[in-house]
Protein backbone atom coordinates (compact mmCIF):
# COMPACT_ATOMS: atom_id res chain seq x y z
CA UNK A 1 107.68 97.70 86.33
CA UNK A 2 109.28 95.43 83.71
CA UNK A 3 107.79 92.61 84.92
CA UNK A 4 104.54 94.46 85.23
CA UNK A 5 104.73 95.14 81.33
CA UNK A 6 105.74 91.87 80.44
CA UNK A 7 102.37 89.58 82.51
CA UNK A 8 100.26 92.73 80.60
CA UNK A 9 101.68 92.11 77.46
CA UNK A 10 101.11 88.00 77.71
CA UNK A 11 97.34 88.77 79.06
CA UNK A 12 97.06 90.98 76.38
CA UNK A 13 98.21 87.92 74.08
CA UNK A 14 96.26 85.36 75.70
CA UNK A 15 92.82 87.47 74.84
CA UNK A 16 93.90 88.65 70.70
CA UNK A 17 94.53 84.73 70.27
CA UNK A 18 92.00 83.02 72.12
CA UNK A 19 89.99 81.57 69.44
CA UNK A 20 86.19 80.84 70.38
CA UNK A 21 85.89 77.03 70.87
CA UNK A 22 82.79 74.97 70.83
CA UNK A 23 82.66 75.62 74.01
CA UNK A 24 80.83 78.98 74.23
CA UNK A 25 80.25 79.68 78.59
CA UNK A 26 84.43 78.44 78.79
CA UNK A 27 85.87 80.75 76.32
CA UNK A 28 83.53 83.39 77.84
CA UNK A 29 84.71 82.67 81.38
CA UNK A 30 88.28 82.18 80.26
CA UNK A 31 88.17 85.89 78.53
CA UNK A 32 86.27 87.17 81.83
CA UNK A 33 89.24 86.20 84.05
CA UNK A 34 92.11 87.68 81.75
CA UNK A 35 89.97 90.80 82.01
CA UNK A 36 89.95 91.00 85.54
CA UNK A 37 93.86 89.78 86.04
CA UNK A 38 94.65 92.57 83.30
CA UNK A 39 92.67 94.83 85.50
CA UNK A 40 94.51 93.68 88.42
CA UNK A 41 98.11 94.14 86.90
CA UNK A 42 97.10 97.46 85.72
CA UNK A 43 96.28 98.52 89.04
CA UNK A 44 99.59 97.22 90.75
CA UNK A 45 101.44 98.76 87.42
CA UNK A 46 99.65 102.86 88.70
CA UNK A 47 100.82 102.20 91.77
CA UNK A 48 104.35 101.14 91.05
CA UNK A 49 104.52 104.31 88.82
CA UNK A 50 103.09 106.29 92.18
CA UNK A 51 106.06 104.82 94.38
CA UNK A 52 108.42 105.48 90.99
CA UNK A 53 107.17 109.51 91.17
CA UNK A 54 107.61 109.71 95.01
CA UNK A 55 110.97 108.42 95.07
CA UNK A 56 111.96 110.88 92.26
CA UNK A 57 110.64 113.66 94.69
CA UNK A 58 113.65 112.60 97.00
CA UNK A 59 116.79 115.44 97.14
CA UNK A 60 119.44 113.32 98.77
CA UNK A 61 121.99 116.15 98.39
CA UNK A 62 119.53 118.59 100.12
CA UNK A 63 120.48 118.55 104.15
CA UNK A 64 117.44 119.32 106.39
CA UNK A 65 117.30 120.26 110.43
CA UNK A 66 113.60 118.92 110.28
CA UNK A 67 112.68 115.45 108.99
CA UNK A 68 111.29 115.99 105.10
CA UNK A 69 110.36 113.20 102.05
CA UNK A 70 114.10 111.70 101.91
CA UNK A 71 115.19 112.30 105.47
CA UNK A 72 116.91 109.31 107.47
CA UNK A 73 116.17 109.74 111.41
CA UNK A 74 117.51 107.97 114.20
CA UNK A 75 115.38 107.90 117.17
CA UNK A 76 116.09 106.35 120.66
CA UNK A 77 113.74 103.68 119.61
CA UNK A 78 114.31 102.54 115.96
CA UNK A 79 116.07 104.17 112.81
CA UNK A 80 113.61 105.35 109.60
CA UNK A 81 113.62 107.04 106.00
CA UNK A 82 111.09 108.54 104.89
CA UNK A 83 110.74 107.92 101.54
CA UNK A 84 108.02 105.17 100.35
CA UNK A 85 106.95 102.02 102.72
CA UNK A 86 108.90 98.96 101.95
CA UNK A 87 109.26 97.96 105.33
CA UNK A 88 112.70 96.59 107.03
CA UNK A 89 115.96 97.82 105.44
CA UNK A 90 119.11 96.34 106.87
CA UNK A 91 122.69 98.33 106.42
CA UNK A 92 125.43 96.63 107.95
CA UNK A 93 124.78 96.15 111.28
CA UNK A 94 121.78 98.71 111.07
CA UNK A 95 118.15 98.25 110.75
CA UNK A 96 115.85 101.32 108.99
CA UNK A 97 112.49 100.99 108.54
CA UNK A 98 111.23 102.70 105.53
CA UNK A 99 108.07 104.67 105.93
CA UNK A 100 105.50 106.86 103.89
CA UNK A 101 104.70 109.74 104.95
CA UNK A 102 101.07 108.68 104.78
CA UNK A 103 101.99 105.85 107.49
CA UNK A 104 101.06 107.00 110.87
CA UNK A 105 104.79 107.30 111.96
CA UNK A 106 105.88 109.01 108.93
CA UNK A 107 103.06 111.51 110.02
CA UNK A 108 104.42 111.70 112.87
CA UNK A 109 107.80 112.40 112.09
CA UNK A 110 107.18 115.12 109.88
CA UNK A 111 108.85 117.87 110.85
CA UNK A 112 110.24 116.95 113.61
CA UNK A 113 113.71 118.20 114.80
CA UNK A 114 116.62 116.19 116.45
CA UNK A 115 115.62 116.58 120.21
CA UNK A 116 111.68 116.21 119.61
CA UNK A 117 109.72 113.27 121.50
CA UNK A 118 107.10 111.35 119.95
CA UNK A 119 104.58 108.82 121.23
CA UNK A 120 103.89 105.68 118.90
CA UNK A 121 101.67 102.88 119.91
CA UNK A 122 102.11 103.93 123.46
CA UNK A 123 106.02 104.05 123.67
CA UNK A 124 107.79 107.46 123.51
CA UNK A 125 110.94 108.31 121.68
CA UNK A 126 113.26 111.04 121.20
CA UNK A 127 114.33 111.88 117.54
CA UNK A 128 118.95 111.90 118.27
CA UNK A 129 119.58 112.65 114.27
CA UNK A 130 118.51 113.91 111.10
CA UNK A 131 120.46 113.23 107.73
């Protein structure tokens, strides 16, 4: 997010001291395409600040039987937590993928309970544990 802030605040530089040269349709253009990268970092800064808000959602002292926002499961097939996507997450010798729960597996884990099958992409899986 810092980062974020900072290429906003250097756009936002860029267009207060841009002074109009001679050169009216270059200055024009120039201003046109700091618009539309400040438009661009704004959008990737409301979705940081999405992620930021889901991840505060996350009770890691609460325990669950069924898999919730914040649960890590083990299944026969591959480990997750549910929490926001970010892909491959490697723990020692352990590989988690972390998933939405707007991803189709996420959706698919919801509520599920150690013991449960699932089918994904044409492979089935049991669900062994829930932390």
């Amino acid at each position: 997010m810092e980062t974020i802030n900072t290429a906003i605040s250097e756009i936002q530089e860029s267009l207060t001291s841009e002074t109009k040269s001679s050169a009216g349709d270059k200055h024009e253009t120039s201003r046109a395409m700091l618009q539309i990268e400040r438009e661009k970092i704004g959008n990737q800064f409301a979705e940081t600040q999405k992620l930021k808000h889901t991840l505060s959602k996350i009770k890691i002292t609460k325990a669950s039987n069924a898999v919730t926002l914040g649960s890590i499961v083990y299944t026969t097939q591959n480990n997750y937590f549910v929490s926001i996507s970010i892909g491959e997450l490697k723990i020692n010798d352990l590989t988690f993928y972390a998933v939405s729960l707007n991803t189709p597996i996420g959706k698919l884990l919801l509520s599920k309970r150690i013991g449960d099958e699932i089918v994904f992409r044409n492979e089935k899986f049991e669900v062994t544990d829930i932390i």
